[in-house]
C-alpha atoms as a PDB file:
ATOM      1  CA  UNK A   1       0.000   0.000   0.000  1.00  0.00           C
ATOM      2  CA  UNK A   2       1.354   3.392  -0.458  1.00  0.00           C
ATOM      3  CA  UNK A   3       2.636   5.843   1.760  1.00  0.00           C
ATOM      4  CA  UNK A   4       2.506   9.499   2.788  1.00  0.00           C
ATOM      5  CA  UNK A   5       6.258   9.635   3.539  1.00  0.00           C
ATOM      6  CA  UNK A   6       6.782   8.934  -0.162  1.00  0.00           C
ATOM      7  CA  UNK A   7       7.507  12.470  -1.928  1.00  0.00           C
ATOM      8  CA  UNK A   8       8.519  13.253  -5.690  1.00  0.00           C
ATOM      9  CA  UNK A   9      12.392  13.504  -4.399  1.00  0.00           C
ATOM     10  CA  UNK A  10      12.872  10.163  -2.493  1.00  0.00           C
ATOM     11  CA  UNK A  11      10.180   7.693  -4.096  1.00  0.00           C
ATOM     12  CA  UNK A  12      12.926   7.260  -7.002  1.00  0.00           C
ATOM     13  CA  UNK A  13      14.344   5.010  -3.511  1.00  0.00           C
ATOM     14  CA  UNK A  14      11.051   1.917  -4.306  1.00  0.00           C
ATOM     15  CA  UNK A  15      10.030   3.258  -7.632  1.00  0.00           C
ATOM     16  CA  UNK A  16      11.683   4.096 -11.090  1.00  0.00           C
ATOM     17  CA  UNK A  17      10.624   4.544 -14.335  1.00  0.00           C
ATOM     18  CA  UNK A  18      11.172   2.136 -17.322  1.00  0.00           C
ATOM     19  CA  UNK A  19      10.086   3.721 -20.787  1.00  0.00           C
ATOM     20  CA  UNK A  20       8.734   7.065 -19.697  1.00  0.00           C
ATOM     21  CA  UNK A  21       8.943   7.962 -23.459  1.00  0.00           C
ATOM     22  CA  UNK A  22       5.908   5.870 -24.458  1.00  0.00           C
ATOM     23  CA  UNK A  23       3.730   7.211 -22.222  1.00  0.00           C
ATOM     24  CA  UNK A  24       4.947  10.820 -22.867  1.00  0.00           C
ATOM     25  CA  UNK A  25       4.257  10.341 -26.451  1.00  0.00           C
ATOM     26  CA  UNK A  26       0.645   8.705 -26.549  1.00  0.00           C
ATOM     27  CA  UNK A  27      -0.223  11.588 -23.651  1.00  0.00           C
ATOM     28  CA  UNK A  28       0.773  13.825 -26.595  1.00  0.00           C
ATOM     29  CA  UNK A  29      -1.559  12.950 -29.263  1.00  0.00           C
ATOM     30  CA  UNK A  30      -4.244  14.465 -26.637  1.00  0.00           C
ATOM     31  CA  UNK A  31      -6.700  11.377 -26.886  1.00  0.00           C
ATOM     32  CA  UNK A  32      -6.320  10.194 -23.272  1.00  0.00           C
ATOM     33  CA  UNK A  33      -4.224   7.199 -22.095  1.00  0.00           C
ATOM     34  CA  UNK A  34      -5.606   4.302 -21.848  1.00  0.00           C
ATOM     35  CA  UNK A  35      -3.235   2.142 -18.966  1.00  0.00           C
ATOM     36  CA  UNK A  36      -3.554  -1.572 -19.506  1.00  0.00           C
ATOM     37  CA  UNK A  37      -2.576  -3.603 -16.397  1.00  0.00           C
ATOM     38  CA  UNK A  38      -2.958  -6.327 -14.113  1.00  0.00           C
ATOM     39  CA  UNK A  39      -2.458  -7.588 -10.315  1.00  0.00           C
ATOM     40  CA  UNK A  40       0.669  -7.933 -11.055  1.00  0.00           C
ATOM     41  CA  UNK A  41       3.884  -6.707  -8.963  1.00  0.00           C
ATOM     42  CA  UNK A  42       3.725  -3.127  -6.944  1.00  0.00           C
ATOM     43  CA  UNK A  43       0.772  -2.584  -8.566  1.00  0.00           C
ATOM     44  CA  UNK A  44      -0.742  -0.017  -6.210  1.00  0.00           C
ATOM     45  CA  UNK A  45       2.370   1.607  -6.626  1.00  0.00           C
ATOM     46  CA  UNK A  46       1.551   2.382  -9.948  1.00  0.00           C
ATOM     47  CA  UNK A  47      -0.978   5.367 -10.138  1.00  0.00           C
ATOM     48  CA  UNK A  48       0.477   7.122  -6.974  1.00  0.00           C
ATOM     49  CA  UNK A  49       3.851   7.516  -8.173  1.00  0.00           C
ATOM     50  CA  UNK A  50       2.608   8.177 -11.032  1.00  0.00           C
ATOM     51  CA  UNK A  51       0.915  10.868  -9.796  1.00  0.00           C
ATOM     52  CA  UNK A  52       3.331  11.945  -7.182  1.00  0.00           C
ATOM     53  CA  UNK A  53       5.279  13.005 -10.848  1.00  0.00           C
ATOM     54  CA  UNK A  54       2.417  15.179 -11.519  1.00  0.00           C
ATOM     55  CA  UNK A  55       0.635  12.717 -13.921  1.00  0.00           C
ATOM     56  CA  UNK A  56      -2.756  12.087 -11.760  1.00  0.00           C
ATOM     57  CA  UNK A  57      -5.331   9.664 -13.440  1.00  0.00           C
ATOM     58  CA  UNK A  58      -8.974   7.637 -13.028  1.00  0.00           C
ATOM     59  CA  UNK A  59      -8.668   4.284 -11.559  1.00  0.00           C
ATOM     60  CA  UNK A  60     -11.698   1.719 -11.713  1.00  0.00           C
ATOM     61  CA  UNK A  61     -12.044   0.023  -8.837  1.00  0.00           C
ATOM     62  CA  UNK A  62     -14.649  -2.229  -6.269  1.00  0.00           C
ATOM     63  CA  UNK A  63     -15.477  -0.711  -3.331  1.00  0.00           C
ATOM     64  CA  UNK A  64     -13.650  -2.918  -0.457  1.00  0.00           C
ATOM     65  CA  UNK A  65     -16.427  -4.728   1.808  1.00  0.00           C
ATOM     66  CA  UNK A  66     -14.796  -3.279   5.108  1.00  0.00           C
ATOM     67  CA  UNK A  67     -16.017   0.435   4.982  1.00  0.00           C
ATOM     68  CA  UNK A  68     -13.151   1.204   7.257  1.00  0.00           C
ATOM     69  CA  UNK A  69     -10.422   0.065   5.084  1.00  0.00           C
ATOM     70  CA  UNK A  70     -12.283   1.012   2.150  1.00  0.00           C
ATOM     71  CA  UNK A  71     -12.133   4.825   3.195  1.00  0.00           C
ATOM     72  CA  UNK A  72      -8.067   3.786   4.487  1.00  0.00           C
ATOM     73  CA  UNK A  73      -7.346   2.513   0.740  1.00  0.00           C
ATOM     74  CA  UNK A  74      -9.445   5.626  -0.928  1.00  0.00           C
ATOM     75  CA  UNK A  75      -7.732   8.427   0.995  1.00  0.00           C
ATOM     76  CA  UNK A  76      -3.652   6.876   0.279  1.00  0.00           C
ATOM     77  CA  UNK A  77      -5.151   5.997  -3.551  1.00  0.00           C
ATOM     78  CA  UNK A  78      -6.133  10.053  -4.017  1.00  0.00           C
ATOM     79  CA  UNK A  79      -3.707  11.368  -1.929  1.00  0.00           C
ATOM     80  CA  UNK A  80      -1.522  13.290  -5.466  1.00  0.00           C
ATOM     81  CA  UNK A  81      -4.966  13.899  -7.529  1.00  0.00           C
ATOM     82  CA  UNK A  82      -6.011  10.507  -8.402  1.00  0.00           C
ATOM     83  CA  UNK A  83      -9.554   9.523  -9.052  1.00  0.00           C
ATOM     84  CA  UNK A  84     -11.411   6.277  -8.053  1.00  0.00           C
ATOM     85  CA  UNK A  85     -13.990   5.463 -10.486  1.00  0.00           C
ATOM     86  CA  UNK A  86     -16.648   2.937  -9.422  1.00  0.00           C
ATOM     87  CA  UNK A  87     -16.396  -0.046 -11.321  1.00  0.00           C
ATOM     88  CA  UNK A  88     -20.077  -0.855 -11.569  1.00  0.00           C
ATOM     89  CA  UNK A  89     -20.271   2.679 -13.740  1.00  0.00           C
ATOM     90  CA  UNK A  90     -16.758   3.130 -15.496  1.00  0.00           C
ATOM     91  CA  UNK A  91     -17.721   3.514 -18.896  1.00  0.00           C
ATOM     92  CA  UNK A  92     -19.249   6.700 -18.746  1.00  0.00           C
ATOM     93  CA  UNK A  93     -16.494   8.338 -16.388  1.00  0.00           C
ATOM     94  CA  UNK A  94     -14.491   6.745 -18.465  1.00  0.00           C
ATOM     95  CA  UNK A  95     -14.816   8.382 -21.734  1.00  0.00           C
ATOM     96  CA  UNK A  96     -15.415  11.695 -20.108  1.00  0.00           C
ATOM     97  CA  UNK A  97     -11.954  11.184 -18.886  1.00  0.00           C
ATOM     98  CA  UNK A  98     -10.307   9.968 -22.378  1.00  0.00           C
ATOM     99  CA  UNK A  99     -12.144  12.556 -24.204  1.00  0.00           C
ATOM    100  CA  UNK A 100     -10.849  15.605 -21.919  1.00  0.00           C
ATOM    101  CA  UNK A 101      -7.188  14.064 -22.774  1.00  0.00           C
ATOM    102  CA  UNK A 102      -6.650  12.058 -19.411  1.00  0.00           C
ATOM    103  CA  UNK A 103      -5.381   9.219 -18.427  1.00  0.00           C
ATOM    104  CA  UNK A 104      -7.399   5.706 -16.933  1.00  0.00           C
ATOM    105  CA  UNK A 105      -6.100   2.854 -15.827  1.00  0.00           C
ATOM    106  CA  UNK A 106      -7.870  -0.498 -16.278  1.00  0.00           C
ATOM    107  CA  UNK A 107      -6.531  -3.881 -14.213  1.00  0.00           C
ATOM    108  CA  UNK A 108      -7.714  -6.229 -16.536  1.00  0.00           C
ATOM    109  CA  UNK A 109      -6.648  -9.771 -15.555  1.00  0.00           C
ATOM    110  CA  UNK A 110     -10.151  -9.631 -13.168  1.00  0.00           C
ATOM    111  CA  UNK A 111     -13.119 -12.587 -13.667  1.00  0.00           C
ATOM    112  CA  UNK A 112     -16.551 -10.820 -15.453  1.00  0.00           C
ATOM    113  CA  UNK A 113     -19.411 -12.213 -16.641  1.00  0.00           C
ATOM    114  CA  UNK A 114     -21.176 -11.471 -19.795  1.00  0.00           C
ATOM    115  CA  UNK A 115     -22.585  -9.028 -21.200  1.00  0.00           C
ATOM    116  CA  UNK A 116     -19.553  -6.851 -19.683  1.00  0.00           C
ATOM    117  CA  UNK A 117     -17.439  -9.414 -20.430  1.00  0.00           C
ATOM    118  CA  UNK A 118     -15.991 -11.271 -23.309  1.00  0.00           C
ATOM    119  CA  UNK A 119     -14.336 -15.019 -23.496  1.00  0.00           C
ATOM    120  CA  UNK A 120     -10.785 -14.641 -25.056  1.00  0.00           C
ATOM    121  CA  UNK A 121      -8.107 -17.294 -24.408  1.00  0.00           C
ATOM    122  CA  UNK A 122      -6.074 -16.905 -21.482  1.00  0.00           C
ATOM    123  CA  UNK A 123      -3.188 -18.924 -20.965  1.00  0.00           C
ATOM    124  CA  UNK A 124      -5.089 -21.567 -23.381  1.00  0.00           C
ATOM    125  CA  UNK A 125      -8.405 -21.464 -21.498  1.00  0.00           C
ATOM    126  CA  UNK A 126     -11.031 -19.169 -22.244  1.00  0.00           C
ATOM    127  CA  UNK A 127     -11.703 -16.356 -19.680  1.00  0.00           C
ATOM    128  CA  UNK A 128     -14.108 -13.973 -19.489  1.00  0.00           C
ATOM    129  CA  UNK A 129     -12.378 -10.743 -19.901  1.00  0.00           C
ATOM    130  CA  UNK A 130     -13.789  -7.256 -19.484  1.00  0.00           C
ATOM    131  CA  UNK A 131     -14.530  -5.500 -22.934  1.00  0.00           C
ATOM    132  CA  UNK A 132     -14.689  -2.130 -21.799  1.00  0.00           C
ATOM    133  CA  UNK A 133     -11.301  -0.849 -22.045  1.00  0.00           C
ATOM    134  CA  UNK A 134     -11.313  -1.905 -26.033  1.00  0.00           C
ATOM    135  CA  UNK A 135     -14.703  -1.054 -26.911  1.00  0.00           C
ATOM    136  CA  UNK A 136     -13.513   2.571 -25.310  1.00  0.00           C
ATOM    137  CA  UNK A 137     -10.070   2.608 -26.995  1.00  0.00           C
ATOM    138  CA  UNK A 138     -11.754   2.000 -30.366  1.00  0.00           C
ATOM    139  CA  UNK A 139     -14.539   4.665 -29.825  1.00  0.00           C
ATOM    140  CA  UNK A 140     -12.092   7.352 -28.894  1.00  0.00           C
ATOM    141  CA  UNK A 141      -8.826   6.757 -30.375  1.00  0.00           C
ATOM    142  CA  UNK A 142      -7.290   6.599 -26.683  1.00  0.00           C
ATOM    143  CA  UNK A 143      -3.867   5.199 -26.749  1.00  0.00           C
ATOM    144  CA  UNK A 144      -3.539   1.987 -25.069  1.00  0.00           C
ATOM    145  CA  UNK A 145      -0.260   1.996 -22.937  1.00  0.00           C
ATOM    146  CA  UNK A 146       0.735  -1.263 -20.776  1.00  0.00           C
ATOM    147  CA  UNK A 147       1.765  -0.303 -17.771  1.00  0.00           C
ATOM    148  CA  UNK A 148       3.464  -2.981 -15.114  1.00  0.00           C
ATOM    149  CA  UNK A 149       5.080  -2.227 -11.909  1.00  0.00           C
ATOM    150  CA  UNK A 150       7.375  -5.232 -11.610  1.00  0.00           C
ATOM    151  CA  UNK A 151      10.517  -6.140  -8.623  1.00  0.00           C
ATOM    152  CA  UNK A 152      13.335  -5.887  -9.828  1.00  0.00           C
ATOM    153  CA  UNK A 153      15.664  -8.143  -7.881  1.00  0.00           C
ATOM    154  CA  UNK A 154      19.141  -6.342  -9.475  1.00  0.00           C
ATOM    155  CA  UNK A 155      17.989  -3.016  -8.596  1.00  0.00           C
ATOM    156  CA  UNK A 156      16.720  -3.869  -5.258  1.00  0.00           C
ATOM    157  CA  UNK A 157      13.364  -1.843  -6.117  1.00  0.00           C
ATOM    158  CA  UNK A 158      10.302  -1.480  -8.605  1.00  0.00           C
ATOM    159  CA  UNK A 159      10.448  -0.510 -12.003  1.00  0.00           C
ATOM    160  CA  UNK A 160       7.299   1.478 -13.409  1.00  0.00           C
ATOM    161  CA  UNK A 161       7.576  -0.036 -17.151  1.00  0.00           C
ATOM    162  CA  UNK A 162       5.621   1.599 -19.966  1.00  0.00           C
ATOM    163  CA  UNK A 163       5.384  -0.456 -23.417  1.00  0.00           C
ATOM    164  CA  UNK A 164       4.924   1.554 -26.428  1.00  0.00           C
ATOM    165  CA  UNK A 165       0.973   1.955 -27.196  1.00  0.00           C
ATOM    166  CA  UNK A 166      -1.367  -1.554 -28.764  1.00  0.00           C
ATOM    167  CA  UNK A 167      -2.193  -0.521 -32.312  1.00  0.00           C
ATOM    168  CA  UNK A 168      -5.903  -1.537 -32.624  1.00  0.00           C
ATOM    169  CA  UNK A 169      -7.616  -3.987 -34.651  1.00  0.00           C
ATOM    170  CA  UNK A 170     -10.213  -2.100 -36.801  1.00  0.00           C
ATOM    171  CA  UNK A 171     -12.296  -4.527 -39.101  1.00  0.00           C
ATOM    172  CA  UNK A 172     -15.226  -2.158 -39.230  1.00  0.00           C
ATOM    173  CA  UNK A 173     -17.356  -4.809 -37.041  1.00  0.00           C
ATOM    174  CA  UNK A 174     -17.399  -3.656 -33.545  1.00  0.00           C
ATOM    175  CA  UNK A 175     -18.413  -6.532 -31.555  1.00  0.00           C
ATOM    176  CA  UNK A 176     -15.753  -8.210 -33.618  1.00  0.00           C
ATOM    177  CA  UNK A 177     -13.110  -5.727 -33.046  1.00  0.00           C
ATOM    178  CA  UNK A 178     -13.671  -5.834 -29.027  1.00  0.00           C
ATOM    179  CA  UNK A 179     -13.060  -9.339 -28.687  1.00  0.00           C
ATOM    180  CA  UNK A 180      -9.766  -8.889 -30.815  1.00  0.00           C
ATOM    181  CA  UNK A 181      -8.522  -6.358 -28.808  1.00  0.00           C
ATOM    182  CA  UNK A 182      -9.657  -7.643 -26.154  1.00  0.00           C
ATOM    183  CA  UNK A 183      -8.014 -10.913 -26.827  1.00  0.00           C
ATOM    184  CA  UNK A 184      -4.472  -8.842 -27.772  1.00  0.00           C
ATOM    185  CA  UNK A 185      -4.846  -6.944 -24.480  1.00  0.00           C
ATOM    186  CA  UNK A 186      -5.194 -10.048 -22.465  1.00  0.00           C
ATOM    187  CA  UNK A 187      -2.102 -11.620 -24.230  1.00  0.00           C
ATOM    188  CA  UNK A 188      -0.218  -8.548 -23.060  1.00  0.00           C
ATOM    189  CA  UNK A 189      -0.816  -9.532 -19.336  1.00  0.00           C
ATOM    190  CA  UNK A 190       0.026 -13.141 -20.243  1.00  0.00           C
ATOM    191  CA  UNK A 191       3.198 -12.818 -21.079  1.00  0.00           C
ATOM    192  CA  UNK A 192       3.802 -10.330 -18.626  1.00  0.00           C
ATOM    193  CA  UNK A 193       2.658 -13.628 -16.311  1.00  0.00           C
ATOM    194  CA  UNK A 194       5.314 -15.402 -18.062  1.00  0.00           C
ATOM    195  CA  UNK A 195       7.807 -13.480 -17.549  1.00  0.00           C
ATOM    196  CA  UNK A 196       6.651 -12.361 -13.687  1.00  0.00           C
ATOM    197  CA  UNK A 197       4.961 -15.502 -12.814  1.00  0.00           C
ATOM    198  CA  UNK A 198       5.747 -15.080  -8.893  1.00  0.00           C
ATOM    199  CA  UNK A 199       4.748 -11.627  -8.837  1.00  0.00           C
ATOM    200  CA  UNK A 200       1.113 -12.294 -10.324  1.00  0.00           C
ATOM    201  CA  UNK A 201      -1.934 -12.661  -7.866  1.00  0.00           C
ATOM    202  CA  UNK A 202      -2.369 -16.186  -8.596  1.00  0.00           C
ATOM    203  CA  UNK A 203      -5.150 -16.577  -5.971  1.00  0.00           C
ATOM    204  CA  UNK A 204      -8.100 -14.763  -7.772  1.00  0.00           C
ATOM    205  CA  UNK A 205     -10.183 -17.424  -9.457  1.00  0.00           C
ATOM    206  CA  UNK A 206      -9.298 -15.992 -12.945  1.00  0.00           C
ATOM    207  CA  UNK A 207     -11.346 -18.465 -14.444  1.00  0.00           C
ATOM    208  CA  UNK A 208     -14.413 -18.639 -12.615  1.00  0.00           C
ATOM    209  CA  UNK A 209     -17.002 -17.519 -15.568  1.00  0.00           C
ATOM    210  CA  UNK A 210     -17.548 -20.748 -17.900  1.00  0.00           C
ATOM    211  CA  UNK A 211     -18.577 -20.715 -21.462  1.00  0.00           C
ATOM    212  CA  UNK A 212     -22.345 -21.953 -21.753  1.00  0.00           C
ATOM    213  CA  UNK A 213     -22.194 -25.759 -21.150  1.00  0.00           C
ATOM    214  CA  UNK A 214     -18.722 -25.912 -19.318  1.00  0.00           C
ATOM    215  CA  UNK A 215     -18.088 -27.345 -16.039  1.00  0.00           C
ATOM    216  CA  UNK A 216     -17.032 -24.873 -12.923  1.00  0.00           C
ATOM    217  CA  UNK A 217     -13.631 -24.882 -12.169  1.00  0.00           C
ATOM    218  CA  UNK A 218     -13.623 -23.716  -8.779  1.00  0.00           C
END
């Protein structure tokens, strides 16, 4: 969890950045950024240093079930300018935020269920994946950036990476065109997985929506 003693000159001690540059230049086209992530590594690191560097944006999340910790979590989440964004009523926050220029960020590797989610493979077993980030992306132009906060055992601290932005798939179908970005997004996080597959919250039941006529796996 973050921390208040954490300022803009000494969180450079548990955070840095890794490729700065492509989140610099998609923020620069002015169509919003679109942050593509997962429970993976520091990941509430993420948006507050982020926006301890003066880069504040909208982060959909589910309230916590403990009101008490829930207000705890909400107050270190917003403490630089963040905003938490209900996740039973992102989409229109959502696009007011992409369409002003800002920046969202989306942890995506979560169980849905239909309609607001979407079956695409995940590690070789469909999983129903939320929709919403690509059906946004493709109605705005946002730039989809994926962001990862991973440990870096050499440097003895996190690394805030930013991968150049996901060109889209535009067939001119867009039911079609969600579930293949969709589907690209999600292979993002896998091989992030891959490559980070002790720093991945493993526990979630990641799987727990089944296709029509499949057994549970839980």
């Amino acid at each position: 969890m973050p921390s208040p003693k954490y300022t803009r000159e000494n969180v450079d001690e548990v955070v840095v950045y890794d490729g700065f540059e492509n989140f610099a230049c998609a923020l620069k086209r002015g169509k919003g950024v679109l942050f593509l992530t997962a429970h993976l590594g520091g990941w509430e690191l993420s948006a507050f240093v982020h926006s301890l560097h003066g880069y504040p944006l909208h982060v959909v999340m589910r309230p916590l079930d403990n009101p008490y910790l829930d207000r705890l979590v909400r107050r270190y989440r917003t403490m630089h300018g963040n905003t938490m964004v209900e996740k039973d009523d992102f989409v229109r926050g959502l696009l007011a935020a992409v369409k002003a220029g800002e920046t969202v960020g989306i942890l995506m590797d979560t169980n849905m269920t239909p309609p607001q989610g979407v079956f695409v493979d995940f590690f070789g077993v469909p999983a129903c994946t939320a929709s919403g980030l690509a059906r946004i992306a493709l109605r705005t132009d946002a730039a989809v950036v994926p962001g990862f906060t991973i440990w870096d055992s050499t440097l003895g601290k996190y690394r805030l990476r930013f991968d150049p932005a996901v060109p889209l798939i535009r067939s001119g179908d867009d039911d079609a065109d969600a579930v293949a970005n969709t589907a690209r997004f999600t292979s993002i996080i896998e091989g992030y997985v891959r490559q980070y597959p002790e720093q991945w919250l493993w526990v979630h039941r990641r799987w727990k929506t089944r296709p029509e006529g499949e057994l549970p796996f839980y």
